[in-house]
N, C-alpha and C. Protein backbone atom coordinates (compact mmCIF):
# COMPACT_ATOMS: atom_id res chain seq x y z
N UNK A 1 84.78 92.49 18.68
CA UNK A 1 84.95 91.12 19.19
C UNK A 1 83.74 90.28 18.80
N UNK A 2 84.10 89.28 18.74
CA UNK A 2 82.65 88.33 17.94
C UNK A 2 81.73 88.07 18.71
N UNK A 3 80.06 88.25 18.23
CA UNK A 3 79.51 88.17 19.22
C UNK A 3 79.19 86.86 20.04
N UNK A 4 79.78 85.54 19.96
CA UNK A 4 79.91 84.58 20.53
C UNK A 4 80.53 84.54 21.56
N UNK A 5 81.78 85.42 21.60
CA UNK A 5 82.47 85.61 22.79
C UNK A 5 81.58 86.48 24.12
N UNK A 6 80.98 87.57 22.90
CA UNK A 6 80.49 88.62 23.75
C UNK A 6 79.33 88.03 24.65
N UNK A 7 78.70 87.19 23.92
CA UNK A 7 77.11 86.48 24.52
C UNK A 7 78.19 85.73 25.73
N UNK A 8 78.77 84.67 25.55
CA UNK A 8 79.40 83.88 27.29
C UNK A 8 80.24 84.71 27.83
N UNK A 9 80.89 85.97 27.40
CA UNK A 9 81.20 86.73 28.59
C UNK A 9 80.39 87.67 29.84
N UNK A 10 79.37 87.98 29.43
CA UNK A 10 78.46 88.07 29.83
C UNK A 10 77.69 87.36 31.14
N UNK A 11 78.42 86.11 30.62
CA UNK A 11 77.71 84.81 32.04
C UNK A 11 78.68 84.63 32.70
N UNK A 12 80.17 84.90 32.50
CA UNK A 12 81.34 84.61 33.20
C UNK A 12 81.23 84.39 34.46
N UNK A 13 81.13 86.15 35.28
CA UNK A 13 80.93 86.30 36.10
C UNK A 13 79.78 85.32 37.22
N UNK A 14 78.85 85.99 36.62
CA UNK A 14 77.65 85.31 37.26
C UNK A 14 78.12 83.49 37.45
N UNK A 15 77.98 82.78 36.58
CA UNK A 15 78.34 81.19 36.41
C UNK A 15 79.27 81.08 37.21
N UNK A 16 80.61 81.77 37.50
CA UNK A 16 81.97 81.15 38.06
C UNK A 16 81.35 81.50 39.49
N UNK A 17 80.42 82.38 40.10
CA UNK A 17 80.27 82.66 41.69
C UNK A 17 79.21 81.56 41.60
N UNK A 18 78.49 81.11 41.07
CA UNK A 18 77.54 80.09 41.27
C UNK A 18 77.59 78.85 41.00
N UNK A 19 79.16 78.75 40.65
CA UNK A 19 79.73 77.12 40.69
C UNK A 19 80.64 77.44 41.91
N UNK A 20 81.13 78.72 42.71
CA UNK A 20 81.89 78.80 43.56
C UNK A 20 81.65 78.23 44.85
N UNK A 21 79.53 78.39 44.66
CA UNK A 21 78.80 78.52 45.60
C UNK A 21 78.79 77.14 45.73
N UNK A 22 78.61 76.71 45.01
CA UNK A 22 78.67 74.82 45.09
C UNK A 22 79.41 73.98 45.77
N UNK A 23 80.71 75.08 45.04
CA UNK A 23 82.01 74.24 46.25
C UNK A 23 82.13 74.72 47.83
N UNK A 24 81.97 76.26 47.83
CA UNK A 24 82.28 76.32 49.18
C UNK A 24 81.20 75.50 50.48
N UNK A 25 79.79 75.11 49.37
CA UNK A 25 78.88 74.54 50.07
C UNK A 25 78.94 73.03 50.56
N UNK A 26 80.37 72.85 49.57
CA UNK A 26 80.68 71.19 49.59
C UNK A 26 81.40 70.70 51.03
N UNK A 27 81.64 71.68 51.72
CA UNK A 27 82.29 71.37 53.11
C UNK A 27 83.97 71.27 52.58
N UNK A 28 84.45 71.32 51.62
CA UNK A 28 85.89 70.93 51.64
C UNK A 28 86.13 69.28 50.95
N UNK A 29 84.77 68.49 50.91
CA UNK A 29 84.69 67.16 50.30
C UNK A 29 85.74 67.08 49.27
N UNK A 30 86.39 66.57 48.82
CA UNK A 30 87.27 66.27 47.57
C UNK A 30 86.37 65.90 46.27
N UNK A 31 86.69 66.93 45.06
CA UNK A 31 86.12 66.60 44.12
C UNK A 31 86.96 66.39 43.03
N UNK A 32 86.37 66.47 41.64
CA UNK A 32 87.30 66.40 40.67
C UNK A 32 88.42 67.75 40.52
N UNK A 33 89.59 67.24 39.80
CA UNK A 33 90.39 68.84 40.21
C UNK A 33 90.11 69.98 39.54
N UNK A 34 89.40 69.15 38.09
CA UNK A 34 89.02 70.41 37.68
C UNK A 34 87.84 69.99 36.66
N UNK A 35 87.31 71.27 36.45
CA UNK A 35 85.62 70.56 35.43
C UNK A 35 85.92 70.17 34.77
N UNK A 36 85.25 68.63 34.41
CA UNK A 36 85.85 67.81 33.24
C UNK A 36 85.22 68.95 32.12
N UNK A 37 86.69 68.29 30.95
CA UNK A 37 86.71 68.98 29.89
C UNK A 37 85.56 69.00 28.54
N UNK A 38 85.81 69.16 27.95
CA UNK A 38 85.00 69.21 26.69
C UNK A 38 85.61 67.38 26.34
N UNK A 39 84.80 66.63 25.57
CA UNK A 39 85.48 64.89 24.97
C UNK A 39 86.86 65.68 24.17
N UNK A 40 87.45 64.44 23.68
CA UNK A 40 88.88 64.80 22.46
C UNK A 40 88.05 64.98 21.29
N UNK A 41 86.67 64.37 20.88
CA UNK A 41 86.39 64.75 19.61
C UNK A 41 86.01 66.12 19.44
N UNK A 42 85.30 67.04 20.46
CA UNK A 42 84.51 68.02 20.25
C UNK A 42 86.15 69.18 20.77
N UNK A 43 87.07 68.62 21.13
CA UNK A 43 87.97 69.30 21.36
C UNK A 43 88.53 69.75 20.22
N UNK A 44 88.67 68.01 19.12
CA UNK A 44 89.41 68.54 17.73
C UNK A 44 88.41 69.65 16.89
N UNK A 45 87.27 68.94 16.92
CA UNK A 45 85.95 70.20 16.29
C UNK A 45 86.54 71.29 16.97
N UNK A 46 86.42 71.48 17.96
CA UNK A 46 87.00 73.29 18.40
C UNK A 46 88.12 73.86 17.89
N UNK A 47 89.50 73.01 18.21
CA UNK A 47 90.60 73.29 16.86
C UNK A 47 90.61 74.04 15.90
N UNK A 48 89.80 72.88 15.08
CA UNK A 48 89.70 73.49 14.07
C UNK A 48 89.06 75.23 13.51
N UNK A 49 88.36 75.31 14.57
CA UNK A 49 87.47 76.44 14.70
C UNK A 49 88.65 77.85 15.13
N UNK A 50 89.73 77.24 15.50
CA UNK A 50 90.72 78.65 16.27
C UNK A 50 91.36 79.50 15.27
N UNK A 51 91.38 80.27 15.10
CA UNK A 51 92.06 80.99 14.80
C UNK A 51 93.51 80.96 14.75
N UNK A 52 94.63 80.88 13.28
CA UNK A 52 95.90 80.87 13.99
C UNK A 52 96.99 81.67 12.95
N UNK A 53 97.20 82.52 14.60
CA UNK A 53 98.33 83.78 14.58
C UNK A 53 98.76 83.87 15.08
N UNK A 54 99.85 84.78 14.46
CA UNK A 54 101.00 85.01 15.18
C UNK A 54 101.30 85.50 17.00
N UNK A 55 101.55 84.93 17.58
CA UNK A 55 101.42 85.75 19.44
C UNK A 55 102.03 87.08 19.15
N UNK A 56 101.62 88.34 20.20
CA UNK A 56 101.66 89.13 20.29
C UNK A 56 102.14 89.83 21.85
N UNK A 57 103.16 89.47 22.29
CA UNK A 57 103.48 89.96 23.89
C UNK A 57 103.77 91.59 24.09
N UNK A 58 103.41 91.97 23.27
CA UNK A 58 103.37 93.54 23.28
C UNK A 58 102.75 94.29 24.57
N UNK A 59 102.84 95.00 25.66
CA UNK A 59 102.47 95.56 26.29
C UNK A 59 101.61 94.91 27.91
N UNK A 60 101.81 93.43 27.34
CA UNK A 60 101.93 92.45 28.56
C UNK A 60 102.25 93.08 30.11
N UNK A 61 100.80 92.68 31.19
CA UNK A 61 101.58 92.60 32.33
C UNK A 61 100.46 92.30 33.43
N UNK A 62 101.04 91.08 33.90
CA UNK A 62 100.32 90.42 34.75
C UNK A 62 98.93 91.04 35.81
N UNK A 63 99.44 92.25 35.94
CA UNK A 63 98.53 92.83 36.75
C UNK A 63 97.08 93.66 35.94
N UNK A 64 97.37 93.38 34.84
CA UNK A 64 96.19 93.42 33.83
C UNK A 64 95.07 92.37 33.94
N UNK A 65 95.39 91.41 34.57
CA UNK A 65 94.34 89.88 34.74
C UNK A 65 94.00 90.33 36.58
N UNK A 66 93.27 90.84 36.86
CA UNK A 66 93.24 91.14 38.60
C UNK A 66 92.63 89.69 38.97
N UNK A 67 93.89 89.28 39.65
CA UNK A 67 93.30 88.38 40.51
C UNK A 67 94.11 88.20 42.18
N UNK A 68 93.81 87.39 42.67
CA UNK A 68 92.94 86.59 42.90
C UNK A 68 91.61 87.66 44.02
N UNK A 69 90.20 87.55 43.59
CA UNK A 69 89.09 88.05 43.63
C UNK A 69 87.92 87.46 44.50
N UNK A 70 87.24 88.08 45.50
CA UNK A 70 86.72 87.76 46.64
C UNK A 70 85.40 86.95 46.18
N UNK A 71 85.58 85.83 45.88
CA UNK A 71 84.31 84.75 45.96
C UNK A 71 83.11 84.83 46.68
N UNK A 72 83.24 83.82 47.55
CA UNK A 72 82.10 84.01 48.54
C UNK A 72 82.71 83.92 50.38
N UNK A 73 82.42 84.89 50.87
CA UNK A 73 82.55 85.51 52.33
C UNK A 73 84.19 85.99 52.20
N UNK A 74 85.08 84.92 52.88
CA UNK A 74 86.37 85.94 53.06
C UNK A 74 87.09 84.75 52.07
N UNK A 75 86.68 83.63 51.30
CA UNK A 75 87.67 83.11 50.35
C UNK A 75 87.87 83.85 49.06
N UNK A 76 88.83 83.85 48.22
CA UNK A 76 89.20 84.07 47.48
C UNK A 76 89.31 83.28 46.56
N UNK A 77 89.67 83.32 45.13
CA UNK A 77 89.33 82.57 44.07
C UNK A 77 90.68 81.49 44.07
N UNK A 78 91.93 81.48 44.64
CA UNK A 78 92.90 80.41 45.00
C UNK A 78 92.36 79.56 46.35
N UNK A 79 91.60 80.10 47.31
CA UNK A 79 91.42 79.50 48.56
C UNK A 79 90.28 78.47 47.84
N UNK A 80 89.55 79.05 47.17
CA UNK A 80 88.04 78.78 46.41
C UNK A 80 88.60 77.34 45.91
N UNK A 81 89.57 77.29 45.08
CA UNK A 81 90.09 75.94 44.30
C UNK A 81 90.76 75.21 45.35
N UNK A 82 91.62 75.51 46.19
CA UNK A 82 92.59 74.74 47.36
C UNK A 82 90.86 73.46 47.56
N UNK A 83 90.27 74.40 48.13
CA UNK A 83 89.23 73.97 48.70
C UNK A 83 88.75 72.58 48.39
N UNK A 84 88.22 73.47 46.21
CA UNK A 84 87.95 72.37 45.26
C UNK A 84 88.64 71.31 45.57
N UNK A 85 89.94 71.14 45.23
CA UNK A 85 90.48 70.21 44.77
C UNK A 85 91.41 69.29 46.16
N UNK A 86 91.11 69.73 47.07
CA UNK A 86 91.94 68.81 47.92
C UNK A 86 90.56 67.90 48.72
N UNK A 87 91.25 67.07 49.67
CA UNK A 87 90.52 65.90 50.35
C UNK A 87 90.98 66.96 51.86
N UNK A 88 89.85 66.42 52.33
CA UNK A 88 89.70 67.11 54.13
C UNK A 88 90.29 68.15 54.04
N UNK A 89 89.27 68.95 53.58
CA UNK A 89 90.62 70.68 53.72
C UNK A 89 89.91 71.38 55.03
N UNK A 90 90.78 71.85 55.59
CA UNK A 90 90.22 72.21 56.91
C UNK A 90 90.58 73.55 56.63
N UNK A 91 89.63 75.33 57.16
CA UNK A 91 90.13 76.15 56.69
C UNK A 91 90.13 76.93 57.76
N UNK A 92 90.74 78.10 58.58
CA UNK A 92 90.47 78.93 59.48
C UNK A 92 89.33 80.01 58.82
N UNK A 93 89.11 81.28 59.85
CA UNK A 93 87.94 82.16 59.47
C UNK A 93 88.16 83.27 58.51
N UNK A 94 89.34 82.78 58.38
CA UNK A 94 90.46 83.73 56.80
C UNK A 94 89.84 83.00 55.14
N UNK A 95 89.43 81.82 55.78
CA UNK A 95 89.16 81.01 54.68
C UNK A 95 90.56 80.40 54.39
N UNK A 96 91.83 80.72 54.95
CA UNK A 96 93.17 80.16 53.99
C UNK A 96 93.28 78.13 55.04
N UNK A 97 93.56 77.69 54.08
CA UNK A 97 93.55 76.16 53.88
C UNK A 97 94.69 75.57 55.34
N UNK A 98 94.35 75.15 56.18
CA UNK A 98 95.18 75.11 57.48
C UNK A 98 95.54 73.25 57.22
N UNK A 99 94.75 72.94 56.60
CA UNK A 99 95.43 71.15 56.45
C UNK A 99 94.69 70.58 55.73
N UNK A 100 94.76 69.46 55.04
CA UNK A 100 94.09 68.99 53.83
C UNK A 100 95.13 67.78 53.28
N UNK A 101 94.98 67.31 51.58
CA UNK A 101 95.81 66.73 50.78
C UNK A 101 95.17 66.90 49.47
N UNK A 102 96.15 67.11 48.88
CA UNK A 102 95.98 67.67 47.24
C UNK A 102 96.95 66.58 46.84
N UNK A 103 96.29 66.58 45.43
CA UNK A 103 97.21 64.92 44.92
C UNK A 103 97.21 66.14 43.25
N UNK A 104 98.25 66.38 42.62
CA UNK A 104 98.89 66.97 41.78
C UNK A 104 99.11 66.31 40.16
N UNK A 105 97.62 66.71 39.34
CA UNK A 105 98.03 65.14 38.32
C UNK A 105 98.76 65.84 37.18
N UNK A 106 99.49 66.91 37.31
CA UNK A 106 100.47 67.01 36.49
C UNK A 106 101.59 66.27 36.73
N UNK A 107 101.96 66.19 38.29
CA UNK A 107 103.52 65.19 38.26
C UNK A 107 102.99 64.09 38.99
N UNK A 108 102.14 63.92 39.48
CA UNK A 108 101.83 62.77 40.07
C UNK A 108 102.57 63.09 41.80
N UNK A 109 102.40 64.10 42.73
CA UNK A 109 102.56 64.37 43.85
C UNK A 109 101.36 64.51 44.34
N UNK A 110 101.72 64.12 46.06
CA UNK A 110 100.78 64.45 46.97
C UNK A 110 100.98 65.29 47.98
N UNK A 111 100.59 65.96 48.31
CA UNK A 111 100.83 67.59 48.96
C UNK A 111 100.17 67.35 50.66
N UNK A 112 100.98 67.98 51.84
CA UNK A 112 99.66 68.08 52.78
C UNK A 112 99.33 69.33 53.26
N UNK A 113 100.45 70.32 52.61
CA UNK A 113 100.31 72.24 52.97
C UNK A 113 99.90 72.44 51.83
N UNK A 114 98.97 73.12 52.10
CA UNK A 114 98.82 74.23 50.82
C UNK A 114 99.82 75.11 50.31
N UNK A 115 100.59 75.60 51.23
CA UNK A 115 101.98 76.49 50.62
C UNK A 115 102.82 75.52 49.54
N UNK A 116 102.40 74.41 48.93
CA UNK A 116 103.34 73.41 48.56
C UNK A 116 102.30 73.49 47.03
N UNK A 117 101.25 74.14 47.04
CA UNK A 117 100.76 74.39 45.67
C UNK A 117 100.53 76.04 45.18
N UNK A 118 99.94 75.94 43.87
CA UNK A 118 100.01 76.92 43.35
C UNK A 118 98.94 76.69 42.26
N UNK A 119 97.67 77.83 42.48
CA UNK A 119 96.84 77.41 41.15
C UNK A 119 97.60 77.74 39.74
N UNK A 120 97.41 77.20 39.22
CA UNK A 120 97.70 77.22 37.55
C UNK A 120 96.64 77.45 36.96
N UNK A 121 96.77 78.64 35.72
CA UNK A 121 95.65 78.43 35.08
C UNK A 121 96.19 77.91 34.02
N UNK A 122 95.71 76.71 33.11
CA UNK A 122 95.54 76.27 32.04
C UNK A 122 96.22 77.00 30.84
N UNK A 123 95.28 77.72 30.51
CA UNK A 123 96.07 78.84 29.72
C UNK A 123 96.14 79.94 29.89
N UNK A 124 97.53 80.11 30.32
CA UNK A 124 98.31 80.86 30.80
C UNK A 124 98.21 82.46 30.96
N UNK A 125 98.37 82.98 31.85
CA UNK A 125 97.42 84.83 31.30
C UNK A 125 98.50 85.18 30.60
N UNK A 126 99.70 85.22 30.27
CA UNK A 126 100.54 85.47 28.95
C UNK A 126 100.04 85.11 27.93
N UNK A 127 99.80 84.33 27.85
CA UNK A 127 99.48 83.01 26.34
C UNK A 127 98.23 83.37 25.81
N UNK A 128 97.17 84.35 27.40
CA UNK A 128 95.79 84.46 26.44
C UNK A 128 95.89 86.03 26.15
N UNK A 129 96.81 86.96 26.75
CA UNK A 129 97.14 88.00 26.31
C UNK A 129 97.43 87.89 24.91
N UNK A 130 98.64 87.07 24.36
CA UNK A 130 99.12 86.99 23.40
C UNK A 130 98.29 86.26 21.94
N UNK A 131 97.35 86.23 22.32
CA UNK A 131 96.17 85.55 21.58
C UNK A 131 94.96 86.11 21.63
N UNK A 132 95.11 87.49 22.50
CA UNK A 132 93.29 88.09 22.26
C UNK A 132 93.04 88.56 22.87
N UNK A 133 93.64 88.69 24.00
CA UNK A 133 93.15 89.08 25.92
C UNK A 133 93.64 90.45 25.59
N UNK A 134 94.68 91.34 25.25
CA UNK A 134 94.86 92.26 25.14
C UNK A 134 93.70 93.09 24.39
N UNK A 135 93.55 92.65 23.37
CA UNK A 135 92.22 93.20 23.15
C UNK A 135 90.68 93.82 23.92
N UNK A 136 90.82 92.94 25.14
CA UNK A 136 89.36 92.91 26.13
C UNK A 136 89.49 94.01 26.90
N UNK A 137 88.62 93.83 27.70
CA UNK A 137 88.49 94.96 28.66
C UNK A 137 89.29 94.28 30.14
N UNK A 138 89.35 95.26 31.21
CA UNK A 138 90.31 94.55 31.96
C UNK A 138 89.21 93.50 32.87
N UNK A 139 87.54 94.13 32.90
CA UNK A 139 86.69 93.41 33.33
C UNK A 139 86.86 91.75 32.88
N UNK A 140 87.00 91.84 31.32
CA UNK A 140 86.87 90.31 30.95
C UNK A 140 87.97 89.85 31.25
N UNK A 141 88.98 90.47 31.68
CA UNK A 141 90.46 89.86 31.88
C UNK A 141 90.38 89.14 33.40
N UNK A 142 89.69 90.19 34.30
CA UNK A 142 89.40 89.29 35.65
C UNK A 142 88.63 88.34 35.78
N UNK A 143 87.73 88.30 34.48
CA UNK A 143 86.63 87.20 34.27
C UNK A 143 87.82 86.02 34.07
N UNK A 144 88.10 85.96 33.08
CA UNK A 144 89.55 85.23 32.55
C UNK A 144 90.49 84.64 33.91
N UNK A 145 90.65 85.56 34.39
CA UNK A 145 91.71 84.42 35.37
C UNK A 145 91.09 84.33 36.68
N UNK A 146 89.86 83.97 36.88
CA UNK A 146 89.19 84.02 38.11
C UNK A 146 88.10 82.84 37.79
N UNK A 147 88.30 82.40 36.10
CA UNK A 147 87.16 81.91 35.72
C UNK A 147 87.21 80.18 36.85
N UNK A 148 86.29 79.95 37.52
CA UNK A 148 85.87 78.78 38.34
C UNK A 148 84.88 77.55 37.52
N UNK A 149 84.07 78.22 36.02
CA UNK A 149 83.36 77.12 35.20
C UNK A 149 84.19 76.31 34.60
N UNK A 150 84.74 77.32 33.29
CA UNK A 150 85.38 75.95 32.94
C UNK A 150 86.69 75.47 33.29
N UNK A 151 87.10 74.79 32.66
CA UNK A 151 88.55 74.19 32.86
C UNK A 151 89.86 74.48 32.94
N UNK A 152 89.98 75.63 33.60
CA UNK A 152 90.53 76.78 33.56
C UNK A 152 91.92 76.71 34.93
N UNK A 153 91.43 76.38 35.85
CA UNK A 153 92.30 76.83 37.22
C UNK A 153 91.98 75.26 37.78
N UNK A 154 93.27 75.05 38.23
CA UNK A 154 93.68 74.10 39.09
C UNK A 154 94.72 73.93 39.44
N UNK A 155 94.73 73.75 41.27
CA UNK A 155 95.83 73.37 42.38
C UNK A 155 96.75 72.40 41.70
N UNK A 156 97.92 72.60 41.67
CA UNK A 156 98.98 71.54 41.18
C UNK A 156 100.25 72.07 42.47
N UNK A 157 101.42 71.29 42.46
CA UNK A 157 102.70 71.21 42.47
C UNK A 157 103.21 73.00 42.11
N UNK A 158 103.52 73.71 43.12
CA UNK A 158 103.92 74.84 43.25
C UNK A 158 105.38 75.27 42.19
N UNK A 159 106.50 74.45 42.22
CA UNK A 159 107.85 74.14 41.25
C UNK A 159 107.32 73.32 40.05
N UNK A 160 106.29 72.94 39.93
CA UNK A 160 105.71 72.49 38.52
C UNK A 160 104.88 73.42 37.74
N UNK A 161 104.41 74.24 38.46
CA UNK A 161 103.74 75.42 37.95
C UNK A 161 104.75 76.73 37.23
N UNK A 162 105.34 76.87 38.38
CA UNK A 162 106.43 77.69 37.83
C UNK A 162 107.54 77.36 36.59
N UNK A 163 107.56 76.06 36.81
CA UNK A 163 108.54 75.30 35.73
C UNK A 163 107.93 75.74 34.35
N UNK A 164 106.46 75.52 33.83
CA UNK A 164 105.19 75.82 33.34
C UNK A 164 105.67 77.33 32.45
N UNK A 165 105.55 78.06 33.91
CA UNK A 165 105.28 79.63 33.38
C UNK A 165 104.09 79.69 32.20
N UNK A 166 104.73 80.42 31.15
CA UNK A 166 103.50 80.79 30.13
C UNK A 166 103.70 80.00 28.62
N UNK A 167 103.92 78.62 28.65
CA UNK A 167 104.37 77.62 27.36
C UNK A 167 102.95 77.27 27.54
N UNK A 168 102.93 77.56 26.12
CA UNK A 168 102.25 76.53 25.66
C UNK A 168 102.11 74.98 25.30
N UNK A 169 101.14 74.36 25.00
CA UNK A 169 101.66 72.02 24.96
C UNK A 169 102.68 72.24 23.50
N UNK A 170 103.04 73.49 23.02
CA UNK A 170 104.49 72.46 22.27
C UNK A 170 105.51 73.09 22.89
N UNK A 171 105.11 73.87 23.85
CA UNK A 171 107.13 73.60 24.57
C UNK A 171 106.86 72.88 26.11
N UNK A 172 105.41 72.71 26.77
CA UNK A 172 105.17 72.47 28.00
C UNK A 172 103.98 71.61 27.97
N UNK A 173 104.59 70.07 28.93
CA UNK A 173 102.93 69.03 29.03
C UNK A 173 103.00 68.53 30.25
N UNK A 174 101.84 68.02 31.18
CA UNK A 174 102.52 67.61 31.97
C UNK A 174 103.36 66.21 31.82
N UNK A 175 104.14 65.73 33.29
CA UNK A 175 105.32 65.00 33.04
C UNK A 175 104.77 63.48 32.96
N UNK A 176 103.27 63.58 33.88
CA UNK A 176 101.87 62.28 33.93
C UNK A 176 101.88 62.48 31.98
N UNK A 177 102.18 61.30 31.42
CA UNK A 177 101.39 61.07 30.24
C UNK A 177 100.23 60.91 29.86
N UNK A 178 99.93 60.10 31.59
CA UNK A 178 98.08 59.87 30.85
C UNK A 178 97.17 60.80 31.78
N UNK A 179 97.81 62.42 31.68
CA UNK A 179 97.04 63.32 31.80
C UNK A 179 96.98 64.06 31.14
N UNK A 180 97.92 64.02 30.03
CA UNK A 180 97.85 64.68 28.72
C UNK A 180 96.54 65.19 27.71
N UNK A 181 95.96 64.25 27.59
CA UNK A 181 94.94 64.48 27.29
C UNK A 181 93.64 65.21 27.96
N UNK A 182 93.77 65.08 29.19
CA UNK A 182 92.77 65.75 29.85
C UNK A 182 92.97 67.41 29.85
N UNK A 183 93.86 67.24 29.76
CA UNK A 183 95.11 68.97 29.73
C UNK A 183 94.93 69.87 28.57
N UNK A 184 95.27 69.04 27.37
CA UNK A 184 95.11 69.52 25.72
C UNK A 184 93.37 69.49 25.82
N UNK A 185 92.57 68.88 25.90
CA UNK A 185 91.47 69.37 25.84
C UNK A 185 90.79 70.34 26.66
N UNK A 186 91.46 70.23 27.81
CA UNK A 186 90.73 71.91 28.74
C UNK A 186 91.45 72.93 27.84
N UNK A 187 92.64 72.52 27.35
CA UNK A 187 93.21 73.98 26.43
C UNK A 187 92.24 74.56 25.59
N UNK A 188 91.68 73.50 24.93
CA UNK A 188 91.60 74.05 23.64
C UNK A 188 89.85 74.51 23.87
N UNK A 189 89.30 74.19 25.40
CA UNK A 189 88.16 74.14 25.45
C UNK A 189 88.12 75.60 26.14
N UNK A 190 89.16 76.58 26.55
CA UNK A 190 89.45 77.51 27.15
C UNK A 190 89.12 78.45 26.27
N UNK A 191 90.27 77.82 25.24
CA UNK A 191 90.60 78.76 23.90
C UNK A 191 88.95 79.18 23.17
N UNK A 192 89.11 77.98 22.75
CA UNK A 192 87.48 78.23 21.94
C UNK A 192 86.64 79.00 22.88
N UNK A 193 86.45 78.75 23.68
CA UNK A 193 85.42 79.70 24.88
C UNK A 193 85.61 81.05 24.96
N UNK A 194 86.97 81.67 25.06
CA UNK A 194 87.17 82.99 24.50
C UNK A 194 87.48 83.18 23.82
N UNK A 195 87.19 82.30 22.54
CA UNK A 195 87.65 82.82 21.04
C UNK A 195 88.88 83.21 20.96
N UNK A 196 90.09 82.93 21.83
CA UNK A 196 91.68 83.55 21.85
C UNK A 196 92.24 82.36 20.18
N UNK A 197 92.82 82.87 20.00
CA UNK A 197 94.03 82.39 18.54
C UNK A 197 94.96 81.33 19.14
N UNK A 198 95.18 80.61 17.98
CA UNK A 198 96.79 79.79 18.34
C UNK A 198 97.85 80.14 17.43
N UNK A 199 98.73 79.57 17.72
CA UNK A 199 100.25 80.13 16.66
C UNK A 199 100.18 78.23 16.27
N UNK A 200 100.92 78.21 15.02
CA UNK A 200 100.98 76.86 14.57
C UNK A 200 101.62 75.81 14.84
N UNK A 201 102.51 75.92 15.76
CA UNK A 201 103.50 74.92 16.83
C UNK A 201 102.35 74.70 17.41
N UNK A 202 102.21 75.46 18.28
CA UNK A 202 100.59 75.27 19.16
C UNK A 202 99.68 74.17 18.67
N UNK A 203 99.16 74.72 17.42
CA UNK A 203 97.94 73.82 17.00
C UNK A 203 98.57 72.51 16.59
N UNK A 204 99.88 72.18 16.09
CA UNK A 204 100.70 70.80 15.85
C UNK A 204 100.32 70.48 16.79
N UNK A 205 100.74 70.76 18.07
CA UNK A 205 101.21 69.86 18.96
C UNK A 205 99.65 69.77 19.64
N UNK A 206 98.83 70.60 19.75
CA UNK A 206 97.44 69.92 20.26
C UNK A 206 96.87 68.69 19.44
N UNK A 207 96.94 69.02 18.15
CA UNK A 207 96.19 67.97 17.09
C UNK A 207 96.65 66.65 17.29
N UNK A 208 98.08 66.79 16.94
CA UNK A 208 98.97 65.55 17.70
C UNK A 208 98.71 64.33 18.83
N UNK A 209 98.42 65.69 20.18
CA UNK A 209 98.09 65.00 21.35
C UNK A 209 96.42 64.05 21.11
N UNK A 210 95.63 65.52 21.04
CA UNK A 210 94.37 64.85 20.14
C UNK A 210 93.66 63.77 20.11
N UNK A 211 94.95 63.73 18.85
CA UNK A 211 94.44 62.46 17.87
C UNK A 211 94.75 61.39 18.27
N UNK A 212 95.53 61.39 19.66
CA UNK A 212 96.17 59.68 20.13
C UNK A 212 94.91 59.61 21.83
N UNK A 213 94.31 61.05 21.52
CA UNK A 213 92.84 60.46 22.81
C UNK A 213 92.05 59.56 22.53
């Protein structure tokens, strides 16, 4: 595996509990939903940088990505984001989210249960299987879907997530147009970060989006 990947996997861990620490220290305050991304220019620079092949769903299975993984005290890495991303989240001593509001900028909903969302990760643990993740160890795989730095995981619309599943932006965007862009660039800022591959529908339809940021 290249050693670029190997050098920031390395910090995964460590970095995602010490941006975790940030939020759970935030009281529940409402912040951004998710770390802003890489700009659209340094996004297309990354692009270009991907790798692109064929997907590979060979031997796929969800429980290869272990999540969701004990943060800090009794939250977990979904309670961890509820947290992030909603306004007044109030939590019991479970840490699970008892009232709040999450505003959803894939469809443009506003939520006031948490049972009414569902983290999403970005790119998809199918999609990064099928691009490289199979390759890793299962360590970097929990790094992978637990990751809290970058742009990776965020609370959305529970039936929008699922709608989602594991497409990639040329069969799946959100239905907000002018969040499109914020979306295609956490992709591709994911991708590049673990060095995972694209297939060439894929890279169309990112370049596409892109180039109209």
């Amino acid at each position: 595996m290249p050693n670029r990947f190997l050098r920031r996997f390395a910090a995964v861990a460590t970095t995602s509990v010490l941006a975790a620490g940030a939020v759970t220290a935030s009281g529940g305050t409402a912040q951004a939903a998710l770390p802003t991304p890489v700009s659209a220019a340094t996004a297309r620079s990354y692009l270009t940088q991907l790798s692109v092949k064929v997907e590979n769903r060979t031997g796929y299975s969800r429980d290869l990505f272990p999540h969701w993984i004990t943060i800090s005290g009794t939250c977990n890495t979904r309670e961890t984001v509820l947290k992030r991303d909603g306004s007044g989240v109030v939590t019991d001593a479970n840490c699970a989210a008892t009232s709040g509001t999450w505003y959803s900028p894939y469809d443009g909903a506003t939520w006031h249960a948490a049972s009414d969302l569902d983290i999403d990760h970005v790119v998809p643990l199918a999609e990064a299987w099928d691009s490289g993740a199979s390759a890793w160890t299962t360590a970097q795989r929990q790094a992978f879907a637990n990751d809290l730095t970058r742009p990776q995981l965020i609370a959305v619309t529970d039936s929008v997530n699922q709608a989602k599943g594991d497409k990639d932006p040329a069969e799946w965007l959100p239905s907000v147009t002018g969040y499109r862009c914020t979306y295609v660039r956490a992709w591709v800022q994911v991708k590049y970060y673990y060095n995972l591959s694209v297939d060439s529908a894929e890279k169309t339809a990112l370049t596409n989006i892109l180039n109209g940021c």
